[in-house]
N, C-alpha and C. Protein backbone atom coordinates (compact mmCIF):
# COMPACT_ATOMS: atom_id res chain seq x y z
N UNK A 1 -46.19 114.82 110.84
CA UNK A 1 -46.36 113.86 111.92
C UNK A 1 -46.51 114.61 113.24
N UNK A 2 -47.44 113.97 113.75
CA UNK A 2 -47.90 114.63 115.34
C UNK A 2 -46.75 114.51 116.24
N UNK A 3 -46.11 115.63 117.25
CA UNK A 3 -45.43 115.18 118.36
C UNK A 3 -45.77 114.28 118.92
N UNK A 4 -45.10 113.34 119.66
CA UNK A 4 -45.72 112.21 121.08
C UNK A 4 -45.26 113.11 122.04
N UNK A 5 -46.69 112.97 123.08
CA UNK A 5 -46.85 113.65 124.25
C UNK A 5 -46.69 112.74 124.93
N UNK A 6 -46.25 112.75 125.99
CA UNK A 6 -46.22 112.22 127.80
C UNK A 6 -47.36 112.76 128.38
N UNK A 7 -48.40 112.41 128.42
CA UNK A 7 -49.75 112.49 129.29
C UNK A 7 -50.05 111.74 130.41
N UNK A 8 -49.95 112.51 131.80
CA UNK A 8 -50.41 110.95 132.51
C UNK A 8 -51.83 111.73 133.54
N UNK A 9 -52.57 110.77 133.88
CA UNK A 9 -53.64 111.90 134.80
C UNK A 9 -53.34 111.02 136.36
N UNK A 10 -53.76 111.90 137.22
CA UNK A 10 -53.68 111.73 138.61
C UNK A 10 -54.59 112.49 139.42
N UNK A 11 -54.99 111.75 140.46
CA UNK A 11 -55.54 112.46 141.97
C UNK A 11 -54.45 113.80 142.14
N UNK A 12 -55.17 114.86 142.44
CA UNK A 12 -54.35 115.67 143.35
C UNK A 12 -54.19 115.88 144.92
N UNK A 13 -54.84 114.72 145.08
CA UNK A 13 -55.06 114.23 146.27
C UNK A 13 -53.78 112.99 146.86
N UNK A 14 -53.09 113.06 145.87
CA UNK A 14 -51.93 111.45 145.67
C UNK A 14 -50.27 112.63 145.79
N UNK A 15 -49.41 111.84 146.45
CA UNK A 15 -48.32 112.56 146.50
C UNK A 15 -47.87 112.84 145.15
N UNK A 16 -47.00 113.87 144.85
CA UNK A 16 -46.06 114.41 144.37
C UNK A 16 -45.34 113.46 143.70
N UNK A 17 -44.76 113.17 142.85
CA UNK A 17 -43.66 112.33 142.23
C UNK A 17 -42.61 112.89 141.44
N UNK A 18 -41.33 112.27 141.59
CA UNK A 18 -39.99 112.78 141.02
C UNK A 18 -40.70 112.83 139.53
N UNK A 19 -41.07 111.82 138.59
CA UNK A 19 -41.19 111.52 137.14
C UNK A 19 -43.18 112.64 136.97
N UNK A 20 -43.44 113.55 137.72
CA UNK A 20 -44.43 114.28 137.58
C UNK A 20 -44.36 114.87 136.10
N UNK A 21 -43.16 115.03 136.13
CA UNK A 21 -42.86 116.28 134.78
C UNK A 21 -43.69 118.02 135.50
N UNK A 22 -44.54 118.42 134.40
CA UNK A 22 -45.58 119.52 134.65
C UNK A 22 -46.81 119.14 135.64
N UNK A 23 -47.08 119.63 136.54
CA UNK A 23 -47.99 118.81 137.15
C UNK A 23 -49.22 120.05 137.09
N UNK A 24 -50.72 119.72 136.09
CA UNK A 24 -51.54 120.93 135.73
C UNK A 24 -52.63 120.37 136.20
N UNK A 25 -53.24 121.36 137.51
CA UNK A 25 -54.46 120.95 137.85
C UNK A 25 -55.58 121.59 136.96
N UNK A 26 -56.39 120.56 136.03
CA UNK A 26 -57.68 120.72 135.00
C UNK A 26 -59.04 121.37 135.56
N UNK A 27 -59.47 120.97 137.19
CA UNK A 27 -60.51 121.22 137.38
C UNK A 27 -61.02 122.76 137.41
N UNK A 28 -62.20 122.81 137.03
CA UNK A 28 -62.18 124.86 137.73
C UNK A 28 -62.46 124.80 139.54
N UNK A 29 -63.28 124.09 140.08
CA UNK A 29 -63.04 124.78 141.40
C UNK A 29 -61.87 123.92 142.13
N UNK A 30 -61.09 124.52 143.09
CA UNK A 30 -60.06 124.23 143.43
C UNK A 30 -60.37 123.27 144.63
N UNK A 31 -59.77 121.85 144.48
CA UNK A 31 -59.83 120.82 145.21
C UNK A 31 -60.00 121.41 146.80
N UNK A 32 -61.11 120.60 147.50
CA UNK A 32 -61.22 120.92 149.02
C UNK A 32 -59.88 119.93 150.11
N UNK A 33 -59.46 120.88 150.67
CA UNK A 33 -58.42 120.02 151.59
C UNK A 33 -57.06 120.20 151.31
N UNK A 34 -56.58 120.56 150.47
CA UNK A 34 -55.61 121.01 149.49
C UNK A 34 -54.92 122.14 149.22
N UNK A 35 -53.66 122.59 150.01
CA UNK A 35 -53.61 123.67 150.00
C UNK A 35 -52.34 123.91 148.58
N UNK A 36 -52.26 125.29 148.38
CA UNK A 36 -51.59 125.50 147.04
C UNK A 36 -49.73 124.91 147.06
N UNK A 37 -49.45 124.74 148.33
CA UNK A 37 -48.37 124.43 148.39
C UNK A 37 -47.87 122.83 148.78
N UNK A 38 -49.24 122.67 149.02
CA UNK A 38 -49.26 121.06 148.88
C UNK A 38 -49.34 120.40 147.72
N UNK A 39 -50.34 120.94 146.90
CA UNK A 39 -50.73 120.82 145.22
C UNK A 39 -49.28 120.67 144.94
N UNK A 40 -48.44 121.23 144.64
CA UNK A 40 -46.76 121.30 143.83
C UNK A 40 -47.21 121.69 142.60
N UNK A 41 -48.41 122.54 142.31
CA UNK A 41 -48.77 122.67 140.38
C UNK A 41 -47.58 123.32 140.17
N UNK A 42 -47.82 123.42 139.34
CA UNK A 42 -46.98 124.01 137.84
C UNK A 42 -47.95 125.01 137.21
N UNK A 43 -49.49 124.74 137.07
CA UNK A 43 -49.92 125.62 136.89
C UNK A 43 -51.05 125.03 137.10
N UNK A 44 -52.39 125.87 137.07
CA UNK A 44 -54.16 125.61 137.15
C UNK A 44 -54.33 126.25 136.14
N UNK A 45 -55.08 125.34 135.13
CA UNK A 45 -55.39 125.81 133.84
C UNK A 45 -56.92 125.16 133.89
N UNK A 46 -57.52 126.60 134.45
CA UNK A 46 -59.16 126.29 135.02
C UNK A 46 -60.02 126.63 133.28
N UNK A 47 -59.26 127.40 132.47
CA UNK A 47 -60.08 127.13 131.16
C UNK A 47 -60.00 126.07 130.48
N UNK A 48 -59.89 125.31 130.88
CA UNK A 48 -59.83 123.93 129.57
C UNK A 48 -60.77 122.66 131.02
N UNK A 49 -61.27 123.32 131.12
CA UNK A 49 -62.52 122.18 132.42
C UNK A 49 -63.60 122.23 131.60
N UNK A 50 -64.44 121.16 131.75
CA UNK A 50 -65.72 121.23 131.02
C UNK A 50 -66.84 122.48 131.31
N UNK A 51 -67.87 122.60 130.70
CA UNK A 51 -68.22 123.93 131.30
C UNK A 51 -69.47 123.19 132.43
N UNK A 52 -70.04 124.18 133.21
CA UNK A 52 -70.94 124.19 134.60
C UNK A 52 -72.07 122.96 134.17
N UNK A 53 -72.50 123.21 132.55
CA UNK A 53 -73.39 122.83 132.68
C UNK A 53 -73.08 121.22 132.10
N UNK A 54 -72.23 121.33 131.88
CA UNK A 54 -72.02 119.45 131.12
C UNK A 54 -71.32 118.73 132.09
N UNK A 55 -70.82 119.83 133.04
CA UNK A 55 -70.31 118.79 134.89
C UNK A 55 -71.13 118.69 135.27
N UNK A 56 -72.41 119.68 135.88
CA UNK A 56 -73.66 118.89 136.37
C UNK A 56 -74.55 117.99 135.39
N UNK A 57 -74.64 118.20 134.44
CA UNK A 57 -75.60 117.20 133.80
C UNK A 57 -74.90 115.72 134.55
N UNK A 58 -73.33 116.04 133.77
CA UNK A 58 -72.78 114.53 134.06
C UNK A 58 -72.52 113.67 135.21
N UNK A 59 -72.12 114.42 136.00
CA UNK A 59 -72.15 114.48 138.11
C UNK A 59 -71.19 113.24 138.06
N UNK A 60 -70.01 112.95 137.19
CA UNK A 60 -69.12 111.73 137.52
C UNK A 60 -70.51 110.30 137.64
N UNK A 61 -71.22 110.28 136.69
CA UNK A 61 -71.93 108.99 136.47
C UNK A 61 -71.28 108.31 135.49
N UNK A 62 -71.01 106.95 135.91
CA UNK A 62 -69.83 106.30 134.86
C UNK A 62 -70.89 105.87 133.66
N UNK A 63 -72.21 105.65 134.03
CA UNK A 63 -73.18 105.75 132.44
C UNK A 63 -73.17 106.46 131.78
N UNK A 64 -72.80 107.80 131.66
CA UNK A 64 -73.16 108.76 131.11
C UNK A 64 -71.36 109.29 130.53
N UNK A 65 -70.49 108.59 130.69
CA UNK A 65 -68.99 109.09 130.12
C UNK A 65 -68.72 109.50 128.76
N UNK A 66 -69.14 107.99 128.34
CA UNK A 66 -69.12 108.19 127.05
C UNK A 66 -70.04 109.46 125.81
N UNK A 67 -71.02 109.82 126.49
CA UNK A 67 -71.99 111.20 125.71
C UNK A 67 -70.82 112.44 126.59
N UNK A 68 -70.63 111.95 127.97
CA UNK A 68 -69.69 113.73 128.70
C UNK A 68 -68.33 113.69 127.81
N UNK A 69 -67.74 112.45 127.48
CA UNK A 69 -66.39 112.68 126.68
C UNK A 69 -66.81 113.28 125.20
N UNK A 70 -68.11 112.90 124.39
CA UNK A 70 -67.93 113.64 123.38
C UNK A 70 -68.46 115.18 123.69
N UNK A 71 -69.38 114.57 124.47
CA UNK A 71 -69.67 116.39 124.57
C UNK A 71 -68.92 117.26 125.15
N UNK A 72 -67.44 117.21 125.89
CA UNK A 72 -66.54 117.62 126.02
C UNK A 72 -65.11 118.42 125.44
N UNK A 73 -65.12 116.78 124.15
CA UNK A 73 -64.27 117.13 123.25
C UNK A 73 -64.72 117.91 122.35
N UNK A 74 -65.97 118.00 121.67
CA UNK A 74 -66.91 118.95 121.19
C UNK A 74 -66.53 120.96 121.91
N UNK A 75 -66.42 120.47 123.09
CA UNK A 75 -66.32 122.37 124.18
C UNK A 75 -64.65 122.64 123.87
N UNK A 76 -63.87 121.71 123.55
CA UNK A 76 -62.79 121.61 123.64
C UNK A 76 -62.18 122.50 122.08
N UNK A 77 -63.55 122.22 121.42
CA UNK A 77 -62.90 123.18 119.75
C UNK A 77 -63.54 124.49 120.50
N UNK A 78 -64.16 124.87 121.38
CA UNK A 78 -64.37 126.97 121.53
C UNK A 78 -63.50 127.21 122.45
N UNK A 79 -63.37 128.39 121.88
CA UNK A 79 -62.69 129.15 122.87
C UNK A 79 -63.02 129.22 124.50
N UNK A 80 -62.38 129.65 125.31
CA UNK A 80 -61.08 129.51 125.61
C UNK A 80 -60.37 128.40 125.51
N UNK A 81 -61.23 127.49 125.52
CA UNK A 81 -60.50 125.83 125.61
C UNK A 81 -59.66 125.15 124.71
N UNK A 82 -59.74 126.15 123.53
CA UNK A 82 -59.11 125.80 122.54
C UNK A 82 -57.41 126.35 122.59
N UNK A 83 -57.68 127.22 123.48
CA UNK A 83 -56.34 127.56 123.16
C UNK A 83 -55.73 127.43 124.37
N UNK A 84 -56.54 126.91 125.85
CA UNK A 84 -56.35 126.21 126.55
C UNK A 84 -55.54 124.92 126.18
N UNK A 85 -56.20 124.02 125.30
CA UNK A 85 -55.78 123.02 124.88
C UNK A 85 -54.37 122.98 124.07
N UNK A 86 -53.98 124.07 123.15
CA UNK A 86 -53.03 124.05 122.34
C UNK A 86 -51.83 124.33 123.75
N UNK A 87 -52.10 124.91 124.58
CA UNK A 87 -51.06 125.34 125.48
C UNK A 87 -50.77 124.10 126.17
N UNK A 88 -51.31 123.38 126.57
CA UNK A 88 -51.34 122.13 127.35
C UNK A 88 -50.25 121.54 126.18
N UNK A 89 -50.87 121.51 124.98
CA UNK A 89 -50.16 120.22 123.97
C UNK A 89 -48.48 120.82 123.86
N UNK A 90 -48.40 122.00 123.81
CA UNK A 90 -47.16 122.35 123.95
C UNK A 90 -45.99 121.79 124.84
N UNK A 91 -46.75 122.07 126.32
CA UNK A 91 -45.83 121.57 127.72
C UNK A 91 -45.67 120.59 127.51
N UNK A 92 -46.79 119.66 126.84
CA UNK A 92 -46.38 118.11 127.03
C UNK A 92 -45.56 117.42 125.74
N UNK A 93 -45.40 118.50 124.89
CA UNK A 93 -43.94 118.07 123.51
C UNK A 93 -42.49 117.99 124.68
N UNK A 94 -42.64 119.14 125.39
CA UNK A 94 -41.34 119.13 125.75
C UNK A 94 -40.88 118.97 126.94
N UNK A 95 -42.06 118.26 127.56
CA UNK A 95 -41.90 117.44 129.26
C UNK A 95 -43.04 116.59 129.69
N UNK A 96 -43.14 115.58 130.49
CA UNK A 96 -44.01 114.87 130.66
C UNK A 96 -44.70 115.82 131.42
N UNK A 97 -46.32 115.63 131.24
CA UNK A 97 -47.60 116.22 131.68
C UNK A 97 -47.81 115.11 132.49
N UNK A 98 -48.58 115.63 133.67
CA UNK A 98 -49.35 115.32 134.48
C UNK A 98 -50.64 116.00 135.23
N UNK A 99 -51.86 115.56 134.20
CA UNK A 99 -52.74 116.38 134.57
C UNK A 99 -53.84 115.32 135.66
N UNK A 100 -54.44 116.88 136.75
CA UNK A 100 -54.64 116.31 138.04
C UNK A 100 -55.60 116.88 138.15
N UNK A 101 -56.58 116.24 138.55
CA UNK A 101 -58.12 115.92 139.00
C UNK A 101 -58.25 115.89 140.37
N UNK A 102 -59.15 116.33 140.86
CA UNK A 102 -59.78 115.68 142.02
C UNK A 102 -61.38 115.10 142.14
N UNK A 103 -61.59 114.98 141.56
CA UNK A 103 -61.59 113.77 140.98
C UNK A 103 -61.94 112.28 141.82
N UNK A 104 -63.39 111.15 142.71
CA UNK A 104 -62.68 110.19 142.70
C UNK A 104 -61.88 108.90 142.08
N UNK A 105 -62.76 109.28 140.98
CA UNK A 105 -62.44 108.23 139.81
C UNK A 105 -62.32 108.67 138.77
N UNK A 106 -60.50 109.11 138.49
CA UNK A 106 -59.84 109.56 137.16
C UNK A 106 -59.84 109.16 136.05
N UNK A 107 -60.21 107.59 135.88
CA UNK A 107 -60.68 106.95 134.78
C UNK A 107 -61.45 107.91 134.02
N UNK A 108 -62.38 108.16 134.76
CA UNK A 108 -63.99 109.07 134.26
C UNK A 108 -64.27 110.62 134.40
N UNK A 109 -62.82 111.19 134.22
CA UNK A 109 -62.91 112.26 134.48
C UNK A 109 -62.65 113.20 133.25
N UNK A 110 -62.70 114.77 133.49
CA UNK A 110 -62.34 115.42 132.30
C UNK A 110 -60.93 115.33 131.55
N UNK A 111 -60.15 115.06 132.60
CA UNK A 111 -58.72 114.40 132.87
C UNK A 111 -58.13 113.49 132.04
N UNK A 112 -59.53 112.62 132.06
CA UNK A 112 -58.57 111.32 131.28
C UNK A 112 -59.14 111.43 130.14
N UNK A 113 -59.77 112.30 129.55
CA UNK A 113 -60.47 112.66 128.00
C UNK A 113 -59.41 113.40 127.58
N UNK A 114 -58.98 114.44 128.08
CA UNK A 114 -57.95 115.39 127.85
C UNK A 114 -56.80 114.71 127.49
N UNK A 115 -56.03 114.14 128.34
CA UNK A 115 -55.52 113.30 128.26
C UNK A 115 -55.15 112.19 126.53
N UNK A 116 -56.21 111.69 126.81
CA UNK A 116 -56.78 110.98 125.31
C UNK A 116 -56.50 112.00 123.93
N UNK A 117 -57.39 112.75 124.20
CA UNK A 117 -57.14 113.72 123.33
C UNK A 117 -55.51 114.26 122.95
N UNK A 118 -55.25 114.88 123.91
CA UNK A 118 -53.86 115.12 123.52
C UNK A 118 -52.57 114.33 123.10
N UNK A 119 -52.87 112.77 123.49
CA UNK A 119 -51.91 112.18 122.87
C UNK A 119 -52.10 111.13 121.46
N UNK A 120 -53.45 112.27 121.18
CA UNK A 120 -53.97 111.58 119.71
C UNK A 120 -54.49 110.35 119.89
């Protein structure tokens, strides 16, 4: 039987919260406006982001989610992401995750696939 994970996604643009748990910013380039001590991460785990070319194809078009989530979860079995991913699933057995986007709409982000993914 699979662990249950605590997954939640968020703006990193949104305050801080007591119930954050791990708070892991997903994206690779680092949010504009945002400085590292404002962030509160826990960590930037820039290998498990989609790669260059399936963020621009996709450019956050909410038509196009559903082909960027599989073709995502698809990048998500190679390396590095793979073991990107197993590390993520770990933190979140044994504390609530909170993975953070910037993202404007987290619904549709790599975030909330990840997310999905990891809590089966």
């Amino acid at each position: 039987m699979a662990a249950k994970r605590d997954v939640q996604v968020r703006r990193i643009y949104e305050e801080a919260k007591d119930d954050d748990g791990a708070r892991v910013l997903v994206d690779r380039i680092w949010p504009r406006g945002v400085s590292k001590g404002r962030a509160e991460l826990d960590e930037w785990c820039k290998d498990i982001s989609p790669s260059t070319e399936l963020r621009t194809w996709y450019a956050h078009d909410p038509d196009k989610f559903d082909e960027f989530a599989r073709r995502y979860r698809k990048e998500l079995e190679e390396p590095p992401r793979d073991d990107a991913l197993e590390h993520l699933k770990g933190m979140a057995t044994e504390q609530r995750l909170t993975l953070l986007t910037a993202t404007k709409n987290a619904d549709i982000s790599e975030a909330a696939v990840l997310a999905k993914v990891m809590r089966g």
